[in-house]
Protein backbone atom coordinates (compact mmCIF):
# COMPACT_ATOMS: atom_id res chain seq x y z
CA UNK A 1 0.00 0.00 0.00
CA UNK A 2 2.99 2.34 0.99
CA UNK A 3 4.44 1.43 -2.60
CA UNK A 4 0.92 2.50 -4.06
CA UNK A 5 0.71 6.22 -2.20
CA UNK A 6 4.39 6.50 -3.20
CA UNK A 7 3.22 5.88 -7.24
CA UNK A 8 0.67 8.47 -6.99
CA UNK A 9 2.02 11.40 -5.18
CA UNK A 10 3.41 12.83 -8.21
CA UNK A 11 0.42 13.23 -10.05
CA UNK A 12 -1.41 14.46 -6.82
CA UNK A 13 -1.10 18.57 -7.27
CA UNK A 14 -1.25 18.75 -10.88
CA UNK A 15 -5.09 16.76 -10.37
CA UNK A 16 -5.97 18.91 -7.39
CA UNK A 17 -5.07 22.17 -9.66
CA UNK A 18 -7.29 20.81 -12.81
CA UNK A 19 -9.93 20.34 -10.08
CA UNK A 20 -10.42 23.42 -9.01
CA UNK A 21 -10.17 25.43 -12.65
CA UNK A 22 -12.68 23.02 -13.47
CA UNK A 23 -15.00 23.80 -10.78
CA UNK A 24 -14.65 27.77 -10.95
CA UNK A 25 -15.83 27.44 -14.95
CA UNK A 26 -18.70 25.80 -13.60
CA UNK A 27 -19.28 28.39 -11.52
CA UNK A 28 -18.58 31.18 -13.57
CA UNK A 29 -20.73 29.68 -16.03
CA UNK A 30 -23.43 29.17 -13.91
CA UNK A 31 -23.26 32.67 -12.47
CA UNK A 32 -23.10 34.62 -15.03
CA UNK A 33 -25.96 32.61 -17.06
CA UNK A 34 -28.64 33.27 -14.00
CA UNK A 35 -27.44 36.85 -14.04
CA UNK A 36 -28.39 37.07 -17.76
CA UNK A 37 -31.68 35.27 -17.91
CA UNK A 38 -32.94 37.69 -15.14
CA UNK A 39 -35.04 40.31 -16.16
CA UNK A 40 -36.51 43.16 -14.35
CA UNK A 41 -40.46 43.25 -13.39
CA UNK A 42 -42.70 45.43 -15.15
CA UNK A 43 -44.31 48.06 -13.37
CA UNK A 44 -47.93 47.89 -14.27
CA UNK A 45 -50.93 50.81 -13.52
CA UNK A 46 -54.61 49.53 -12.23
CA UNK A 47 -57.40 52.14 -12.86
CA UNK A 48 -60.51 52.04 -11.36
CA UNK A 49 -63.89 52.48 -13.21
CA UNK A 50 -67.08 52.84 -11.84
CA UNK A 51 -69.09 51.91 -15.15
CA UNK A 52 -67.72 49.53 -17.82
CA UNK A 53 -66.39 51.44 -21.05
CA UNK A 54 -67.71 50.82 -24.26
CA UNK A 55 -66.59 47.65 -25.97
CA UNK A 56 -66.17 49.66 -28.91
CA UNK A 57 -62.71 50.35 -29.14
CA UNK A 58 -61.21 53.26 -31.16
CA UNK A 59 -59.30 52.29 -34.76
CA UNK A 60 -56.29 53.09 -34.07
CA UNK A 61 -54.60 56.70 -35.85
CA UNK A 62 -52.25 56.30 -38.47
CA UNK A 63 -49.39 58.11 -37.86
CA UNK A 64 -49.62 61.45 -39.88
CA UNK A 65 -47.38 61.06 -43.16
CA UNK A 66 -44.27 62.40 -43.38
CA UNK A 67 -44.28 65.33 -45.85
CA UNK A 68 -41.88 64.84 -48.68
CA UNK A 69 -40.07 67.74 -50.33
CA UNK A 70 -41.28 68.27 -54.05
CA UNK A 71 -39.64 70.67 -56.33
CA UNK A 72 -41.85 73.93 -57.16
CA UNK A 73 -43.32 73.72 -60.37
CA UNK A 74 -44.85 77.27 -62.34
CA UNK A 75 -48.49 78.12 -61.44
CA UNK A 76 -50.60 76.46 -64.01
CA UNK A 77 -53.17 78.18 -65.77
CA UNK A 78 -56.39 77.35 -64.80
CA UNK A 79 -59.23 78.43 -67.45
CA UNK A 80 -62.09 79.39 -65.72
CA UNK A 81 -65.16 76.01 -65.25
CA UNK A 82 -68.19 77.71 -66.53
CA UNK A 83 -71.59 76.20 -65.54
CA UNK A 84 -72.59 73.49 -68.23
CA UNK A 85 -75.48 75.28 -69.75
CA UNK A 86 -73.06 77.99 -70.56
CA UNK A 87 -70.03 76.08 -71.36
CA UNK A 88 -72.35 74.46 -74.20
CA UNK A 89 -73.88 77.60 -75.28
CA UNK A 90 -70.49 79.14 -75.31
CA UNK A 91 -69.28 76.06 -77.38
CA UNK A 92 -72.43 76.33 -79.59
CA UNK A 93 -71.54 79.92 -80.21
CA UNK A 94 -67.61 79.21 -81.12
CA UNK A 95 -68.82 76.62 -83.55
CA UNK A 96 -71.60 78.62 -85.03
CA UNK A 97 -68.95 81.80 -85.22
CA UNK A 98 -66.81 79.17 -87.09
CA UNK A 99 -69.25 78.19 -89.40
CA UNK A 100 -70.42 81.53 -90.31
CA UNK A 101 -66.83 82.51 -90.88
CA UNK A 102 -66.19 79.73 -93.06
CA UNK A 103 -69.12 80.51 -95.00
CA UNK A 104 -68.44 84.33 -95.55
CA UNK A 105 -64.89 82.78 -96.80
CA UNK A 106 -66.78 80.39 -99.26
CA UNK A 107 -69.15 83.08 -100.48
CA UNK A 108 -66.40 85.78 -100.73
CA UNK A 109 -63.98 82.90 -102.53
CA UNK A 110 -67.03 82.15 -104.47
CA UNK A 111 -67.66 86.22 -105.61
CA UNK A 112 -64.06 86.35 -106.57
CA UNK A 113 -64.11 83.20 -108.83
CA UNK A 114 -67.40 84.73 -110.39
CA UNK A 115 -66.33 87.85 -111.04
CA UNK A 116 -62.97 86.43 -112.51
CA UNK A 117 -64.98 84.43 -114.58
CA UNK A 118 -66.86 87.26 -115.34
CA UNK A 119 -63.84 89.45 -116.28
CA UNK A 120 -62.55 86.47 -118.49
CA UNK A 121 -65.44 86.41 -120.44
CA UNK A 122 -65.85 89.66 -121.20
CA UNK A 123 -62.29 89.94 -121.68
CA UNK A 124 -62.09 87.06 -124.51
CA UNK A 125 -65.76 88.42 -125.34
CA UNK A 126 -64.14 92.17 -126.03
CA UNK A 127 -61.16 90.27 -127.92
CA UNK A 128 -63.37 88.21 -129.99
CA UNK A 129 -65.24 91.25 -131.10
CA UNK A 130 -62.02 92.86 -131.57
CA UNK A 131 -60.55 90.23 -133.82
CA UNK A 132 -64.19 90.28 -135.23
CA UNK A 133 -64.07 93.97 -136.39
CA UNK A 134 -60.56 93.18 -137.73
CA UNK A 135 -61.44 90.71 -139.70
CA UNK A 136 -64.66 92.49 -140.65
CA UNK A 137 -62.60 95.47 -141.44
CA UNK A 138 -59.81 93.46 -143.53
CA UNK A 139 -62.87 91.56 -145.62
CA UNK A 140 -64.38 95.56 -146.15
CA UNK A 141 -61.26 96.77 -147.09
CA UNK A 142 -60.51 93.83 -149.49
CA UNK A 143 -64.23 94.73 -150.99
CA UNK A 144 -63.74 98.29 -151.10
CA UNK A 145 -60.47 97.48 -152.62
CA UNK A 146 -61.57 95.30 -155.24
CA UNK A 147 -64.23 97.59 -155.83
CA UNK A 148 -62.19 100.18 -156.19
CA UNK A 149 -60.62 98.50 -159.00
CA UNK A 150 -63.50 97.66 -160.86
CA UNK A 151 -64.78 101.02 -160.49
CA UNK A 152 -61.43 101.95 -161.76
CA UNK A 153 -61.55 99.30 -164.93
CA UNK A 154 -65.22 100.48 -165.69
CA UNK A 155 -64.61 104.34 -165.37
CA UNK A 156 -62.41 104.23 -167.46
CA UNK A 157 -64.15 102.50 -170.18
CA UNK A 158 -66.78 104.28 -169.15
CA UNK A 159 -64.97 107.55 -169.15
CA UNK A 160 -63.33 106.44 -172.77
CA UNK A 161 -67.09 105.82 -173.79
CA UNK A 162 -68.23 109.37 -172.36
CA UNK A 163 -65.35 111.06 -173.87
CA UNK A 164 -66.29 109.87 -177.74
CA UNK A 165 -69.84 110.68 -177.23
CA UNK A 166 -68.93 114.08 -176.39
CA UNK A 167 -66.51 114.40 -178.89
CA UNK A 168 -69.37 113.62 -181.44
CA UNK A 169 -71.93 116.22 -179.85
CA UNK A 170 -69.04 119.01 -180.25
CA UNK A 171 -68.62 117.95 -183.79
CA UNK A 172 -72.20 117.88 -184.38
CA UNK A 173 -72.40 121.45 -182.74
CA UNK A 174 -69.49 123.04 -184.36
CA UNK A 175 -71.05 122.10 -188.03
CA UNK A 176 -74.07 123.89 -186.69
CA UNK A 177 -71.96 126.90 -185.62
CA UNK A 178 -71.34 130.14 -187.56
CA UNK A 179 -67.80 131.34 -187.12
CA UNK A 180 -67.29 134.62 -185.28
CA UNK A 181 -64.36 136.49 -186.00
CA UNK A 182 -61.59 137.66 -184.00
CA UNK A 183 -61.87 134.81 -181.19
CA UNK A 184 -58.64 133.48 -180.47
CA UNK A 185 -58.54 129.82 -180.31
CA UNK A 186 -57.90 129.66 -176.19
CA UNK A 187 -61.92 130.96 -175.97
CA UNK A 188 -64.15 128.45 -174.66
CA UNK A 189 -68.00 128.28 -173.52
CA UNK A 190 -68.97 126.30 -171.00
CA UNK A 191 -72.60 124.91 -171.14
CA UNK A 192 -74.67 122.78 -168.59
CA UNK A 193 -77.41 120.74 -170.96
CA UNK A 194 -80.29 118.78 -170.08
CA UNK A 195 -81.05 115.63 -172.78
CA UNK A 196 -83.86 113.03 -173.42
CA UNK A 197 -82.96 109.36 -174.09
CA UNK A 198 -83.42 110.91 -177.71
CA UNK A 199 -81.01 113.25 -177.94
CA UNK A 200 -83.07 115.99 -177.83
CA UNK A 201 -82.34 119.06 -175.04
CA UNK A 202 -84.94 119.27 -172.52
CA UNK A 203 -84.38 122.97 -171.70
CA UNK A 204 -82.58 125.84 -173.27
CA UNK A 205 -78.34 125.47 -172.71
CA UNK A 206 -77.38 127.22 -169.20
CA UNK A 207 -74.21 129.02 -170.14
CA UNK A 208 -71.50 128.59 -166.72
CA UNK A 209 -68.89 129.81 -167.77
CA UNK A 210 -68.46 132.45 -170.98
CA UNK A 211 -65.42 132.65 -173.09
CA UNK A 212 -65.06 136.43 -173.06
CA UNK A 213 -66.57 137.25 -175.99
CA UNK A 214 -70.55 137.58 -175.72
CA UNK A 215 -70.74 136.89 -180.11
CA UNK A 216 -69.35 133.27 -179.52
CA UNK A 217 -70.86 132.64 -176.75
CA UNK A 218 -74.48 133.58 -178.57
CA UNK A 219 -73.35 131.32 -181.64
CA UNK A 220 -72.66 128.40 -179.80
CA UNK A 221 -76.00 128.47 -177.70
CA UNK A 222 -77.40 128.40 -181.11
CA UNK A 223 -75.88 126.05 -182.75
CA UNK A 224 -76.55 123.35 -179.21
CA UNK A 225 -80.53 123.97 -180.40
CA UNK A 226 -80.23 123.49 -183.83
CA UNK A 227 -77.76 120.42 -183.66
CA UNK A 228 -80.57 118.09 -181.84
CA UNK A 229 -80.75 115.68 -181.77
CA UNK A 230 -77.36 115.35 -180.25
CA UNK A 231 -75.65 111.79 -180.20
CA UNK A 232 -77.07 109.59 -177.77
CA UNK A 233 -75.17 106.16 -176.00
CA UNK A 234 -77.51 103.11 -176.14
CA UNK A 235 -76.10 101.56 -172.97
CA UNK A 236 -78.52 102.86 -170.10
CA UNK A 237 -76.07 102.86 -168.13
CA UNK A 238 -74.06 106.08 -170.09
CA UNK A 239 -77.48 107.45 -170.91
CA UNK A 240 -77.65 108.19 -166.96
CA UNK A 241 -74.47 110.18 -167.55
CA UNK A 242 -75.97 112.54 -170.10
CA UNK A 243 -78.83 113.25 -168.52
CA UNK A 244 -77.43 116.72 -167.26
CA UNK A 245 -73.39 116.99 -167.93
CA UNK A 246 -71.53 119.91 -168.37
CA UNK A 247 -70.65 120.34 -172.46
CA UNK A 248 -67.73 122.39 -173.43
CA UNK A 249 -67.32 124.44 -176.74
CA UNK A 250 -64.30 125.53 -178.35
CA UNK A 251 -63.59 127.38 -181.79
């Protein structure tokens, strides 16, 4: 037994140390884990009623928002909220101020493509008669020219034709005529005489014009009334020309 107690004394302090650390974690641990699960009591408040409140019990209150910053915007514009009878009357008075504006517009765009049309007919109305009276004026001018030279062709046959026939009366007259002396051969008597178809004078010869010498101018009115009946043209036509002609008489 001695040889026993002398094995284990060595280990003896060194189990005794271990020992104890062991048992003040215990401790430690078991202290300080009571300590933390305690807790303080609540106080608590009793009121006493002498009726029952209503079982009702308020909703609770919301807790007022917070209010958030915005950025300022411009005023807007608000137009004025008329009552609806007038807003529609108002409305009804825009649209019938629109419509009676767009037909003023018509009718005035209507006026002014009338009277355009208006102006362009008379214009091409006025040119027409223009171009009308041209050409009406050309066609008379061509006539009056061409009659001019027909006139021209037959007065001068004519004219050739009135010429010999009043050669021949002249003759006629001057075989009729007694000679007058001292008449220069410039004199000349001019007669206007009035003949028939026939030949034959209707009135006395209406001296115009006397030569100067009052003897010659007595012979030749003579010899006119003795020499009918003068030469006559058969065309009608020439007749017309000696109805009444001035008839010239020289020595």
């Amino acid at each position: 037994m001695s040889a026993a107690l002398a094995y284990s004394e060595p280990y003896r302090f060194p189990a005794g140390v271990l020992a104890l650390i062991v048992h003040l974690v215990f401790f430690s641990v078991l202290y300080f884990g009571v300590h933390w699960q305690s807790r303080i009591p609540e106080n608590f408040v009793v009121e006493m009623w002498d009726n029952l409140p209503d079982t009702e019990a308020e909703p609770e209150r919301a807790p007022p928002p917070v209010a958030k910053m915005e950025p300022k915007l411009p005023p807007k514009v608000v137009s004025p909220v008329l009552p609806p009878v007038k807003a529609e009357i108002a409305i009804r008075d825009k649209k019938s101020k629109k419509v009676e504006v767009k037909e003023k517009q018509s009718k005035k765009d209507k006026e002014k493509a009338a009277a355009k049309k208006e102006a362009d007919r008379k214009e091409l109305e006025a040119y027409e008669m223009q171009a009308s009276k041209r050409g009406q004026e050309h066609v008379q001018a061509e006539q009056e020219r061409v009659r001019a030279e027909v006139r021209a062709e037959v007065s001068t046959a004519m004219q050739v034709q009135v010429d010999r026939y009043q050669d021949l009366i002249r003759n006629k007259i001057r075989r009729k005529m007694k000679m007058v002396a001292d008449v220069p051969a410039s004199a000349e008597a001019i007669f206007r005489v009035t003949l028939l178809p026939d030949g034959t004078l209707v009135d006395d010869p209406v001296l115009l014009k006397g030569s100067g010498y009052s003897a010659y101018d007595e012979a030749a009115a003579r010899a006119i009334l003795s020499a009918q009946p003068l030469p006559m043209p058969t065309d009608p036509t020439l007749q017309k020309l000696f109805r009444e002609f001035k008839l010239s008489i020289k020595p």
